[in-house]
N, C-alpha and C. Protein backbone atom coordinates (compact mmCIF):
# COMPACT_ATOMS: atom_id res chain seq x y z
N UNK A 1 4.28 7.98 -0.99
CA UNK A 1 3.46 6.82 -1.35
C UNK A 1 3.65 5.66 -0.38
N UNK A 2 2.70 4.88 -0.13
CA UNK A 2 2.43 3.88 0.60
C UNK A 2 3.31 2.55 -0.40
N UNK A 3 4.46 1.94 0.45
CA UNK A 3 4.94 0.83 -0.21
C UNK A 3 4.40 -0.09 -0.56
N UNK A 4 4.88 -0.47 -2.00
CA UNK A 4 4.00 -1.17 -2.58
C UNK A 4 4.62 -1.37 -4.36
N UNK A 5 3.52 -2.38 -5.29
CA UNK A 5 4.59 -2.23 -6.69
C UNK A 5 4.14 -1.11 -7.41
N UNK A 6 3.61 -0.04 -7.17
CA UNK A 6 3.24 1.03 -7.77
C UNK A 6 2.18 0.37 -8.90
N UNK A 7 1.81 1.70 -9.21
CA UNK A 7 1.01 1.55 -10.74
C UNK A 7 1.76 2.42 -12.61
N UNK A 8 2.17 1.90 -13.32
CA UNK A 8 2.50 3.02 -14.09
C UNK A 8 1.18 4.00 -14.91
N UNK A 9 2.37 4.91 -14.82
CA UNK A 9 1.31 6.22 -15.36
C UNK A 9 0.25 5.97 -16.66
N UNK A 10 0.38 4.99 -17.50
CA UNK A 10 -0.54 5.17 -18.57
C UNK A 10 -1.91 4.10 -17.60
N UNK A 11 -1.55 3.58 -16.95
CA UNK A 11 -2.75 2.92 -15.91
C UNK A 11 -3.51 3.87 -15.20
N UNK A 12 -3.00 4.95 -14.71
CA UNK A 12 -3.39 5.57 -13.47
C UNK A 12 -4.95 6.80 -14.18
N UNK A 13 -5.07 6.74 -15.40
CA UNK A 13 -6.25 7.46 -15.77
C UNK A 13 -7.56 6.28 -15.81
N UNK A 14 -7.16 5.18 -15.82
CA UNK A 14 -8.03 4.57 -16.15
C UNK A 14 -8.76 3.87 -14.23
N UNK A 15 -8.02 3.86 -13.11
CA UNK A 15 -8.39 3.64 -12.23
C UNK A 15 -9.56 3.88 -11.32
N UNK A 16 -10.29 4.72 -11.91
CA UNK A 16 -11.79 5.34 -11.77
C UNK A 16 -12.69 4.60 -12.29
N UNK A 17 -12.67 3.82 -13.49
CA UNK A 17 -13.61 2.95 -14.29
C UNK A 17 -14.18 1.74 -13.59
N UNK A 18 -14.98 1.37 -13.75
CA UNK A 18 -15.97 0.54 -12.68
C UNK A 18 -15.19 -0.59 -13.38
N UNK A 19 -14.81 -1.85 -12.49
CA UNK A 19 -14.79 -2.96 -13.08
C UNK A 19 -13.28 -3.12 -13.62
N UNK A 20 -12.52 -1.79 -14.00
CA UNK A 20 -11.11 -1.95 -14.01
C UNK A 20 -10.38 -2.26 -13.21
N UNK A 21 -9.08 -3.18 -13.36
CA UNK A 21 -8.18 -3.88 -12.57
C UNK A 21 -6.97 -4.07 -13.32
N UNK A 22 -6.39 -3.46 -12.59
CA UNK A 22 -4.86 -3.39 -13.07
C UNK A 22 -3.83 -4.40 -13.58
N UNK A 23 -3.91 -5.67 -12.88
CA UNK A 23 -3.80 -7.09 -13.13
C UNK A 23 -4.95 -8.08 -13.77
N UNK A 24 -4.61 -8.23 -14.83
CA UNK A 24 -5.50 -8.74 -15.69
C UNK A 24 -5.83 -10.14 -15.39
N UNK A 25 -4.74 -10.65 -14.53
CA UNK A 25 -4.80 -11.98 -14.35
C UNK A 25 -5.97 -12.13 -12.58
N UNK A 26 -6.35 -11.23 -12.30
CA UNK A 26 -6.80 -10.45 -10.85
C UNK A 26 -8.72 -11.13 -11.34
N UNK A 27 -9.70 -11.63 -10.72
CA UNK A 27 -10.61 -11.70 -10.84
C UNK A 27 -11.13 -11.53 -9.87
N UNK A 28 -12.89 -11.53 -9.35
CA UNK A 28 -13.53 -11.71 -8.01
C UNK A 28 -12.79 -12.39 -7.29
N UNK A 29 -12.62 -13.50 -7.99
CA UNK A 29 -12.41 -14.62 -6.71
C UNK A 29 -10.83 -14.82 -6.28
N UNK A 30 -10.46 -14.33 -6.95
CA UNK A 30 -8.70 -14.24 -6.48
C UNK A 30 -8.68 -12.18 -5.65
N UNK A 31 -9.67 -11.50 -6.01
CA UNK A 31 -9.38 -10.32 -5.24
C UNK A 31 -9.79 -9.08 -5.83
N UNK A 32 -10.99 -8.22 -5.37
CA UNK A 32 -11.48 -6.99 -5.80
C UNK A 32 -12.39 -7.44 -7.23
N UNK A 33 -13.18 -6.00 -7.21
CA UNK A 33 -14.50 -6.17 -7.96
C UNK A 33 -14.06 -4.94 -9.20
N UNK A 34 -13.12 -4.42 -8.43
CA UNK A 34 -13.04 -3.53 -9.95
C UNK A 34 -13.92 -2.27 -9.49
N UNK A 35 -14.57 -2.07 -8.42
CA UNK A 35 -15.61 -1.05 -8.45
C UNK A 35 -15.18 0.26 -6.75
N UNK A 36 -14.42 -0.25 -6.06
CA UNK A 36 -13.97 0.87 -4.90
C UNK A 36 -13.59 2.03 -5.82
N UNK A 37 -12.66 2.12 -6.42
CA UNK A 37 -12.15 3.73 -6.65
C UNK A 37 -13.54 4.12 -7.19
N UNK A 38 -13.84 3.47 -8.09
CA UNK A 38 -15.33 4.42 -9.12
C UNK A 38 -16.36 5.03 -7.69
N UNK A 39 -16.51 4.29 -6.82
CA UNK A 39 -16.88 4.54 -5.80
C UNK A 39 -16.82 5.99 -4.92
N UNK A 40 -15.59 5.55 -4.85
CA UNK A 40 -14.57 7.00 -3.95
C UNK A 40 -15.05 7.96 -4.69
N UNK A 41 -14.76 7.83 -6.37
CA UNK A 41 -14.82 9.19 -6.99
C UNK A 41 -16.16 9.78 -7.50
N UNK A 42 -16.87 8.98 -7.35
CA UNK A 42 -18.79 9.15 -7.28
C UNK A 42 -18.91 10.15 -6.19
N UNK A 43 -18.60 9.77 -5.08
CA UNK A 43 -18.15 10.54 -3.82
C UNK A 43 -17.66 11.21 -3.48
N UNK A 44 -16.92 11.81 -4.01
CA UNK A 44 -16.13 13.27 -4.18
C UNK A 44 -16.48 13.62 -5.15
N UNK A 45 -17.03 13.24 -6.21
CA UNK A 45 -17.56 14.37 -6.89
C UNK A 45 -19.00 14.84 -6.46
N UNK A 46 -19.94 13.94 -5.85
CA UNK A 46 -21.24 14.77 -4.99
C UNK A 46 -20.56 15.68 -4.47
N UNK A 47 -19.00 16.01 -3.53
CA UNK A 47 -18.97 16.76 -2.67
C UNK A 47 -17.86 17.97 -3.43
N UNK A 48 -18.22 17.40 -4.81
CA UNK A 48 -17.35 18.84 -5.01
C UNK A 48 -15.70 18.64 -5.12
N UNK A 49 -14.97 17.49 -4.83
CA UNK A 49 -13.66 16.88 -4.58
C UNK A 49 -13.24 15.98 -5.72
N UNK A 50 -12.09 15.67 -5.42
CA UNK A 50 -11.49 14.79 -6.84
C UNK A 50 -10.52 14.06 -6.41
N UNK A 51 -10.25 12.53 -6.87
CA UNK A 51 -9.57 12.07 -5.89
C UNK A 51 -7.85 12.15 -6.82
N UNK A 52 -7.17 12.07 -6.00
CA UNK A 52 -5.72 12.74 -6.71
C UNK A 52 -4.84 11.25 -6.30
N UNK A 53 -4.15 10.75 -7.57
CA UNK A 53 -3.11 9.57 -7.56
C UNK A 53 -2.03 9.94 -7.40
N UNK A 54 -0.53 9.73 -6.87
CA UNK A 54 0.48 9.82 -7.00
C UNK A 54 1.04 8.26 -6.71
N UNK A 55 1.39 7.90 -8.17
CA UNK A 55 2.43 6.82 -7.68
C UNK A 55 3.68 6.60 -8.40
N UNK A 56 4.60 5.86 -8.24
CA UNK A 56 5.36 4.96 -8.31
C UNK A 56 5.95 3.85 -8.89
N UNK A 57 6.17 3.41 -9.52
CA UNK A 57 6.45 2.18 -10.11
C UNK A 57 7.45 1.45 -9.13
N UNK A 58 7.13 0.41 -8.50
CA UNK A 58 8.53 -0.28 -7.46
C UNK A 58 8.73 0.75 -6.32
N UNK A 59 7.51 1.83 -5.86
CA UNK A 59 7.77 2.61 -4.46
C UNK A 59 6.47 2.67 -4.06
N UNK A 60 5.42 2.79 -4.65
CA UNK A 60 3.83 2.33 -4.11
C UNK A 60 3.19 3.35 -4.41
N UNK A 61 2.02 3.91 -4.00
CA UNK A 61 0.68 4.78 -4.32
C UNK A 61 -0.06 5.26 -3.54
N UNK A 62 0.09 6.62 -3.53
CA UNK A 62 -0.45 7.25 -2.33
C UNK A 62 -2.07 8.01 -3.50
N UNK A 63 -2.87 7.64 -2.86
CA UNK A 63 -4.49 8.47 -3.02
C UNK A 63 -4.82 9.53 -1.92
N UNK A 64 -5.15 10.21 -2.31
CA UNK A 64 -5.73 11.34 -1.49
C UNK A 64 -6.68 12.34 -1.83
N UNK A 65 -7.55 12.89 -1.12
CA UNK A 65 -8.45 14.03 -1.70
C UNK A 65 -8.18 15.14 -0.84
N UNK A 66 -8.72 16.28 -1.12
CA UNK A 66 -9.83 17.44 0.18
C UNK A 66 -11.34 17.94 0.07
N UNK A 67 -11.84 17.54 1.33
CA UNK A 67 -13.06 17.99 1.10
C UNK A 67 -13.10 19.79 1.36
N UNK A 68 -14.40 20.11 0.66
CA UNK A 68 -14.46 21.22 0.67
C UNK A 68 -14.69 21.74 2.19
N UNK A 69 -14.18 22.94 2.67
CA UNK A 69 -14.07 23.87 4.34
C UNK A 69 -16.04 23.08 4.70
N UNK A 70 -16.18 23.37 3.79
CA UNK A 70 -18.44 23.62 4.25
C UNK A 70 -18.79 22.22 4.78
N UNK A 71 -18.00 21.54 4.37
CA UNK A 71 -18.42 19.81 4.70
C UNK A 71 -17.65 19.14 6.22
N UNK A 72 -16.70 20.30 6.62
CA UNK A 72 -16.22 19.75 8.06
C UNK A 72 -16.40 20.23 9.22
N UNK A 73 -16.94 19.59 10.05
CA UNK A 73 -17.59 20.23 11.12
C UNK A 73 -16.83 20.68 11.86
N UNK A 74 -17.61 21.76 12.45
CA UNK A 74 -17.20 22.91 13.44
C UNK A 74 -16.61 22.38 14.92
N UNK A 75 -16.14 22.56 15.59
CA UNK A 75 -16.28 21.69 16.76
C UNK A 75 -16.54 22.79 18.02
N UNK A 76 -17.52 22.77 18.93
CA UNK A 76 -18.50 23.45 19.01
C UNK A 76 -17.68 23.28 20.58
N UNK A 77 -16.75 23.15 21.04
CA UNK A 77 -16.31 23.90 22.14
C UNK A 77 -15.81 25.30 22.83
């Protein structure tokens, strides 16, 4: 995981939801819309993918996916 204050686990299902923010005290104008992850995962799921959390509490949060073999190009040398 990427350092950082982590997220705890009963948070980490809900991080997909449009408009959710982990810090309640967190608004537009102090930082984020609440809407990137819902984003990401709109986006991997057109492609068939799912985005996968691993974090941390006090060691940080690593995100990651895989796209499916059919979606990466060939490289044609």
């Amino acid at each position: 995981p990427a350092p950082g204050p982590g997220i705890a686990a009963e948070q980490s299902p809900r991080l997909t939801e449009r408009f959710y923010r982990v810090e309640k005290a967190r608004s537009r104008q102090t930082g984020g819309s609440g809407l990137g992850l819902a984003i990401v995962k709109h986006a991997l799921n057109h492609h068939e993918s799912r985005l996968e959390i691993d974090s941390s509490p006090g060691k940080g949060t690593r995100f990651s996916f895989v796209l499916p073999e059919r979606l990466i190009a060939k490289n044609s040398d």
